[in-house]
PDB file of N, CA and C in Angstrom:
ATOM      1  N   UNK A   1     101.822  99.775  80.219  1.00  0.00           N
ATOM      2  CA  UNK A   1     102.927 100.735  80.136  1.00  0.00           C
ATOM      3  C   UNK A   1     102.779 101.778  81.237  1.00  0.00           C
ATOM      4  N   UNK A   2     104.001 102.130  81.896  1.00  0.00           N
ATOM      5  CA  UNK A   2     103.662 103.301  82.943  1.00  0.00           C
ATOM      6  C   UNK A   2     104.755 104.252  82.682  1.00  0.00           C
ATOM      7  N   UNK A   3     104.774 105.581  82.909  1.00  0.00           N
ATOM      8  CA  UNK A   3     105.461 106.507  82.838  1.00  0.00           C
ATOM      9  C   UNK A   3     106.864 106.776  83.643  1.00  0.00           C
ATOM     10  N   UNK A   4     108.199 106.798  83.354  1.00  0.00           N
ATOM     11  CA  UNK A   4     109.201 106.871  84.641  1.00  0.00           C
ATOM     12  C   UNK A   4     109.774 107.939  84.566  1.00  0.00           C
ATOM     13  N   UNK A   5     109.945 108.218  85.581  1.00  0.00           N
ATOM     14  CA  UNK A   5     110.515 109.446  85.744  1.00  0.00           C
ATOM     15  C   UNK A   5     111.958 109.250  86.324  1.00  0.00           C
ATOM     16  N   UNK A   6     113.053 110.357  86.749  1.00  0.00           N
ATOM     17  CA  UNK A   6     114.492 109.530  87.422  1.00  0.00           C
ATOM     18  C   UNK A   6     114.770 110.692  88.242  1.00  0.00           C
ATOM     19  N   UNK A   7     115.025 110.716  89.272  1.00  0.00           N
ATOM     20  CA  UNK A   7     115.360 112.328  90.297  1.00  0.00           C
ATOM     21  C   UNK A   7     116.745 112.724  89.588  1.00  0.00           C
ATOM     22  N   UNK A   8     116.643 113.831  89.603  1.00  0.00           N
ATOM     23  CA  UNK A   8     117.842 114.884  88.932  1.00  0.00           C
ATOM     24  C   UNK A   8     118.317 114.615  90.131  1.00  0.00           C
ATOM     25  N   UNK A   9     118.507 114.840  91.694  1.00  0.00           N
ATOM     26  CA  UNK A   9     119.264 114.654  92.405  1.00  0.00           C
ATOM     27  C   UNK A   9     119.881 113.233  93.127  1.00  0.00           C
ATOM     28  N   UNK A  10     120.755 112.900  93.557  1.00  0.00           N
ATOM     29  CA  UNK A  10     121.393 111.668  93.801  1.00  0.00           C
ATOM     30  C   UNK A  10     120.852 111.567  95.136  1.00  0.00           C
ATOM     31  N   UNK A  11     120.630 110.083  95.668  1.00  0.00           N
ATOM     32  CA  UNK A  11     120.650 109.681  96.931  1.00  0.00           C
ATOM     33  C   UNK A  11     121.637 109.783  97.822  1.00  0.00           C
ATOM     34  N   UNK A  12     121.753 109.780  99.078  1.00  0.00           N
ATOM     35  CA  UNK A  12     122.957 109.906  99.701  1.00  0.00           C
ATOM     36  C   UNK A  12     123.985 109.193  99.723  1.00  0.00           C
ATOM     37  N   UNK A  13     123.784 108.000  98.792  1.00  0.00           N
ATOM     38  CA  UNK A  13     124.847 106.973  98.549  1.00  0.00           C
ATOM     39  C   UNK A  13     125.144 106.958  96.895  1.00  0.00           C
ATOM     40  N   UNK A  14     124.510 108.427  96.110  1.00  0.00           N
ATOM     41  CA  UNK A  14     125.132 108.586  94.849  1.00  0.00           C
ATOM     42  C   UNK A  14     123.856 107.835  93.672  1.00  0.00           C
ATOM     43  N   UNK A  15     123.251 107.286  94.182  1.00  0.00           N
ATOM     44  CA  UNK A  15     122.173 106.744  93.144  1.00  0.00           C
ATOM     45  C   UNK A  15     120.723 107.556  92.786  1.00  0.00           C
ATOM     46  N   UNK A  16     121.000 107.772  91.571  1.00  0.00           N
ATOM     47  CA  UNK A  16     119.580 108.687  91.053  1.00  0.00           C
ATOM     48  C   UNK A  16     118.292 107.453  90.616  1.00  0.00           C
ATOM     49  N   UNK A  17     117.566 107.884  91.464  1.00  0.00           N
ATOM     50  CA  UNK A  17     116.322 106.786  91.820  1.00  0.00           C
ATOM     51  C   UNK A  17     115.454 107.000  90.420  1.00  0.00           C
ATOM     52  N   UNK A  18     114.845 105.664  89.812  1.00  0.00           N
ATOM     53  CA  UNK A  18     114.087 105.725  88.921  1.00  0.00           C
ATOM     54  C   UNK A  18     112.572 105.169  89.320  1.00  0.00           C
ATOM     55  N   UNK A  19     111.215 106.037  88.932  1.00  0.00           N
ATOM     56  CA  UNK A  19     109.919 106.490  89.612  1.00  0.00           C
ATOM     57  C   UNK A  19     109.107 106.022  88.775  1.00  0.00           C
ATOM     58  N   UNK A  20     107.962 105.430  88.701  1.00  0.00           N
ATOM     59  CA  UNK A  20     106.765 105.601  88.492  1.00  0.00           C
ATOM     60  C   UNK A  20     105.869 106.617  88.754  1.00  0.00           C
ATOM     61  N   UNK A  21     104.985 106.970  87.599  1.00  0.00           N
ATOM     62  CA  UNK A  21     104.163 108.650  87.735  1.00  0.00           C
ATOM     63  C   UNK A  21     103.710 108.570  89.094  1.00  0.00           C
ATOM     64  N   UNK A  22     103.106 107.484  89.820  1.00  0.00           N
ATOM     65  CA  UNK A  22     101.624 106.822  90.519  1.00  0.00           C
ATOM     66  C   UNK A  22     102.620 106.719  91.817  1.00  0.00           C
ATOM     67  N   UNK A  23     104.259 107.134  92.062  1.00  0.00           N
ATOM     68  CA  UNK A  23     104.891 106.622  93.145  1.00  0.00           C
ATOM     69  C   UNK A  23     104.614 107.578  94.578  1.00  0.00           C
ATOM     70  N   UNK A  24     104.624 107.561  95.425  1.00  0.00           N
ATOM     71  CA  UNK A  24     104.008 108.114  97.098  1.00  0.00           C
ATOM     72  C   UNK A  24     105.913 109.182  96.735  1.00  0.00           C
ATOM     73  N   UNK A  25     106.753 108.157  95.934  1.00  0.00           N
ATOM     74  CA  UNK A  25     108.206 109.377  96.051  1.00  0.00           C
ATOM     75  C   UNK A  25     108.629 109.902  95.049  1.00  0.00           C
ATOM     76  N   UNK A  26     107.915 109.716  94.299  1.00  0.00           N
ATOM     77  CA  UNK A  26     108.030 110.921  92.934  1.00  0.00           C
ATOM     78  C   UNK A  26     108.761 112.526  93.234  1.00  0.00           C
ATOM     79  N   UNK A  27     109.839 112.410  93.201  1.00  0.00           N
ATOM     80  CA  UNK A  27     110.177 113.815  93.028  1.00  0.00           C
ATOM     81  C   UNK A  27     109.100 114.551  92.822  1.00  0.00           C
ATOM     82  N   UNK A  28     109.517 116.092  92.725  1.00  0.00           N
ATOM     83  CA  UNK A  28     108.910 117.065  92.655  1.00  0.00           C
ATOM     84  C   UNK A  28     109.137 117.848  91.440  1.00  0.00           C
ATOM     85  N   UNK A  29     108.423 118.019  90.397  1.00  0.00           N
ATOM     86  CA  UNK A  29     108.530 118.421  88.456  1.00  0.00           C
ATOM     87  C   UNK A  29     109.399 118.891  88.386  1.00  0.00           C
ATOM     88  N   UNK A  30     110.302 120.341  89.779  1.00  0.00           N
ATOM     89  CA  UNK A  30     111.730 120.212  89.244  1.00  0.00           C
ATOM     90  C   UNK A  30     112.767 119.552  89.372  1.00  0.00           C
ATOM     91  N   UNK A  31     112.641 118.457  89.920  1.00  0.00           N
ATOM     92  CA  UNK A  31     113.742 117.612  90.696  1.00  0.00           C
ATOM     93  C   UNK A  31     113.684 116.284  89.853  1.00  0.00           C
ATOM     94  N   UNK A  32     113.126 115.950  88.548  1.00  0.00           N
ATOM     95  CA  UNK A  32     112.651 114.944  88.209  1.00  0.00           C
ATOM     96  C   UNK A  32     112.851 114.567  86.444  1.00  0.00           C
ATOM     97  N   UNK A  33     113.162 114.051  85.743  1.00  0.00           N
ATOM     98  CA  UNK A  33     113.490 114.136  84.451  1.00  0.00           C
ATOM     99  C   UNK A  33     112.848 112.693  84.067  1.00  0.00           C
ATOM    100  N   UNK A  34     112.200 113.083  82.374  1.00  0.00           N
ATOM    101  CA  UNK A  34     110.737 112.012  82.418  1.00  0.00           C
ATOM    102  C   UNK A  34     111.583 110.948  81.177  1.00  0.00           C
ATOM    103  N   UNK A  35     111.426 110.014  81.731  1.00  0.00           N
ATOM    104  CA  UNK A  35     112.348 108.892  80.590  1.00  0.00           C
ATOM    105  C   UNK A  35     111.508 108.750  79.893  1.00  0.00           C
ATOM    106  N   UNK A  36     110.265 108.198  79.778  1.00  0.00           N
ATOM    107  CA  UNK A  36     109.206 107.672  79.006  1.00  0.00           C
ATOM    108  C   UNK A  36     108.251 106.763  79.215  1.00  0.00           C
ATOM    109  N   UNK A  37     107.650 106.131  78.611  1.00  0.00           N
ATOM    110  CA  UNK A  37     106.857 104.988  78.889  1.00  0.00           C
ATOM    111  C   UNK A  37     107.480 103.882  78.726  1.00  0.00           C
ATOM    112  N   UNK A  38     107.557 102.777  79.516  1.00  0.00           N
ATOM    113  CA  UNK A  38     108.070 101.364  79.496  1.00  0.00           C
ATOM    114  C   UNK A  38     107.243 100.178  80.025  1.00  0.00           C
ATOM    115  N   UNK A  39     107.012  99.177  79.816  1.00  0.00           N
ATOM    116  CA  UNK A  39     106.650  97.969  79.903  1.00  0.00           C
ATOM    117  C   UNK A  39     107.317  97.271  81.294  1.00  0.00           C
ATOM    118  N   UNK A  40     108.975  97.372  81.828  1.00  0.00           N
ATOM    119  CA  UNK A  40     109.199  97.264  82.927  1.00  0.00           C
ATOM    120  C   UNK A  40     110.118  98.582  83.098  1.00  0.00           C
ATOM    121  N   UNK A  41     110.611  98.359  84.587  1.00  0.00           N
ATOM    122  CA  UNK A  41     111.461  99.499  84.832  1.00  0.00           C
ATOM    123  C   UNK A  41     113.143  99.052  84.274  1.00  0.00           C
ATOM    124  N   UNK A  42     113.349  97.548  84.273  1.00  0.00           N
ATOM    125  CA  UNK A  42     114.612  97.321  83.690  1.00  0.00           C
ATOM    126  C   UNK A  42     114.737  98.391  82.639  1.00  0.00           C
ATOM    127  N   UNK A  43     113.577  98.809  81.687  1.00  0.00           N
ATOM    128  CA  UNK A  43     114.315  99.660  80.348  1.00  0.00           C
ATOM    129  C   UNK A  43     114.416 101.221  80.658  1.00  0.00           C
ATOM    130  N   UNK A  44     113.314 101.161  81.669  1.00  0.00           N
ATOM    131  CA  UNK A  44     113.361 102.987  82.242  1.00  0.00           C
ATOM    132  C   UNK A  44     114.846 103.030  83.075  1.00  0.00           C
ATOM    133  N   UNK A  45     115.217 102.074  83.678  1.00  0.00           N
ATOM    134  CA  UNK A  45     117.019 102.499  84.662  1.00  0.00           C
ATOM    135  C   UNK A  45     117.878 102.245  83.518  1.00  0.00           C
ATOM    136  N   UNK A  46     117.912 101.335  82.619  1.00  0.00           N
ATOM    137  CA  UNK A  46     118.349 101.479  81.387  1.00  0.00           C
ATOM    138  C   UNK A  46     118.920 102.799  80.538  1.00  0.00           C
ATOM    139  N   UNK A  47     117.691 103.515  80.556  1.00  0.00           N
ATOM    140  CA  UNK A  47     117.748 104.482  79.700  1.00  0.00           C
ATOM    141  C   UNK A  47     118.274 106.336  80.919  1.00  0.00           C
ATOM    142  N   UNK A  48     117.614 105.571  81.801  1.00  0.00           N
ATOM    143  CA  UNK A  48     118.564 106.635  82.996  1.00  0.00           C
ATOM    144  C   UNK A  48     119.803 106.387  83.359  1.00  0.00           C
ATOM    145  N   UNK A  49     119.923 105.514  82.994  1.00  0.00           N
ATOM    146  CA  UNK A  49     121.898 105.064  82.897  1.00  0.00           C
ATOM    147  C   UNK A  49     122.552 106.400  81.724  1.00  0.00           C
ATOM    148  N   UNK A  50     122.049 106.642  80.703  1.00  0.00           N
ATOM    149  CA  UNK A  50     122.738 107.107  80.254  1.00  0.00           C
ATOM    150  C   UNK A  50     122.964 108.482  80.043  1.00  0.00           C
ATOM    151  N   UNK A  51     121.862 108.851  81.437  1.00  0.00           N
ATOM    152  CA  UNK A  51     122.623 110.413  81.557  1.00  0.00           C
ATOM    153  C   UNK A  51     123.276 110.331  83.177  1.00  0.00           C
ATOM    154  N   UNK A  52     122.665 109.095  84.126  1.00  0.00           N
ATOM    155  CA  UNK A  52     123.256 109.149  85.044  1.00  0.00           C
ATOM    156  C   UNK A  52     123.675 107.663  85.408  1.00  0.00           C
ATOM    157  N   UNK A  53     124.938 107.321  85.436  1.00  0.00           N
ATOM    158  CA  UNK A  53     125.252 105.916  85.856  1.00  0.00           C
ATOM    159  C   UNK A  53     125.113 105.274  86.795  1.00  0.00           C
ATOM    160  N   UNK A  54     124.939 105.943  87.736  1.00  0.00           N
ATOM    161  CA  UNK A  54     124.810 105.262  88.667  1.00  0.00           C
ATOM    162  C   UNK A  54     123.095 105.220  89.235  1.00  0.00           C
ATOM    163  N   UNK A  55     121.725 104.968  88.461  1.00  0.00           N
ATOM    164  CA  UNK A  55     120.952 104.901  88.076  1.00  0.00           C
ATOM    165  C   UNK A  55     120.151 103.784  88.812  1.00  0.00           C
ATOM    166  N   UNK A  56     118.959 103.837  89.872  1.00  0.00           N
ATOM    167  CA  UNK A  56     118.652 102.722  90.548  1.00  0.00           C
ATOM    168  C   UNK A  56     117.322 102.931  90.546  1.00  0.00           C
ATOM    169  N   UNK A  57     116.419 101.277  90.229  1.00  0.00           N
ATOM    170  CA  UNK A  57     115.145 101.106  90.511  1.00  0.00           C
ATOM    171  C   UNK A  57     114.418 101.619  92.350  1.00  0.00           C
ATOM    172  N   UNK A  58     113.366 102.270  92.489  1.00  0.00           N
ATOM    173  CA  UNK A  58     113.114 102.938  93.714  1.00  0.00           C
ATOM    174  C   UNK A  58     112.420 101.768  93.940  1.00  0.00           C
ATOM    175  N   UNK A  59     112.926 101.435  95.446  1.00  0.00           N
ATOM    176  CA  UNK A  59     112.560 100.156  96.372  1.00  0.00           C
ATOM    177  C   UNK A  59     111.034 100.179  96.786  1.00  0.00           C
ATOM    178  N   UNK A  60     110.205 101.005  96.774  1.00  0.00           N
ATOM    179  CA  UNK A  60     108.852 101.077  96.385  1.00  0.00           C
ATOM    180  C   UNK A  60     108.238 100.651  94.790  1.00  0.00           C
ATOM    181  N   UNK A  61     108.430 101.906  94.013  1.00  0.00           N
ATOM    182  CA  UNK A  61     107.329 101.464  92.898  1.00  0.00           C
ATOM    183  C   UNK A  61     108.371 100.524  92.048  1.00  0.00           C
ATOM    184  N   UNK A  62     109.910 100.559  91.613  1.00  0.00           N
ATOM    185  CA  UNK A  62     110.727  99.698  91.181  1.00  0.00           C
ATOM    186  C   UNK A  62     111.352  98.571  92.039  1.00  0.00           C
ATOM    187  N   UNK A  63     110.400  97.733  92.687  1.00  0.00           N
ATOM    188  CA  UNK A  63     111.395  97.317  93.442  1.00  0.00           C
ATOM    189  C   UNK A  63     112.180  96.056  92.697  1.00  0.00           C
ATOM    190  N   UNK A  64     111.759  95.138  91.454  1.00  0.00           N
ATOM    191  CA  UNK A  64     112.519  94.600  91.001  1.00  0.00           C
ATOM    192  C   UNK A  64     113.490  95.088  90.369  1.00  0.00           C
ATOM    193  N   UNK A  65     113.939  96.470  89.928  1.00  0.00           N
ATOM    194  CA  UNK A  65     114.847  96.925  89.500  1.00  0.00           C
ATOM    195  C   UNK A  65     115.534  97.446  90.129  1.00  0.00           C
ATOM    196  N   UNK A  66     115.519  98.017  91.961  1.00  0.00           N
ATOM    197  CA  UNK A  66     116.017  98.020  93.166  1.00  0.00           C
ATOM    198  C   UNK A  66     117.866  97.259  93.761  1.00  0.00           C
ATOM    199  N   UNK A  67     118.593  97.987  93.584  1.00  0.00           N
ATOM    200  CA  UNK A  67     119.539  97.094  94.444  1.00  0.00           C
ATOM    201  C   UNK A  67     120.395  97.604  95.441  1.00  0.00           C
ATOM    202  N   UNK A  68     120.366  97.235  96.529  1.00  0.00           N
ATOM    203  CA  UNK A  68     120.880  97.738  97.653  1.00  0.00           C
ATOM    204  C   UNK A  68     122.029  98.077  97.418  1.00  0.00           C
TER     205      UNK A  68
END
């Protein structure tokens, strides 16, 4: 299980990136809102869907949950 976190702020193409604790791009504690512990990141962008929709695995530590 690892910890995810999701950036409060959007990427420049509108997608709020979802993090692993352990990621090199982990937001910064205020820029960052903590989903929980999950097994993959499918359930952590999951669950960041539903405060932000447009919600994307980070092409580093998520990259199977990643989509261009």
């Amino acid at each position: 299980m690892k910890k995810y976190y999701v950036n409060k702020k959007a990427q420049a193409n509108g997608d709020h990136e979802v993090h692993t604790s352990d990621c090199r791009y982990l937001p910064d504690v205020s820029n960052r809102k903590y989903l929980g512990e999950y097994s993959s990141c499918k359930d952590a962008v999951k669950e960041a869907k539903k405060e932000y929709s447009k919600s994307n695995g980070c092409k580093t530590c998520s990259n199977e949950c990643h989509s261009s």
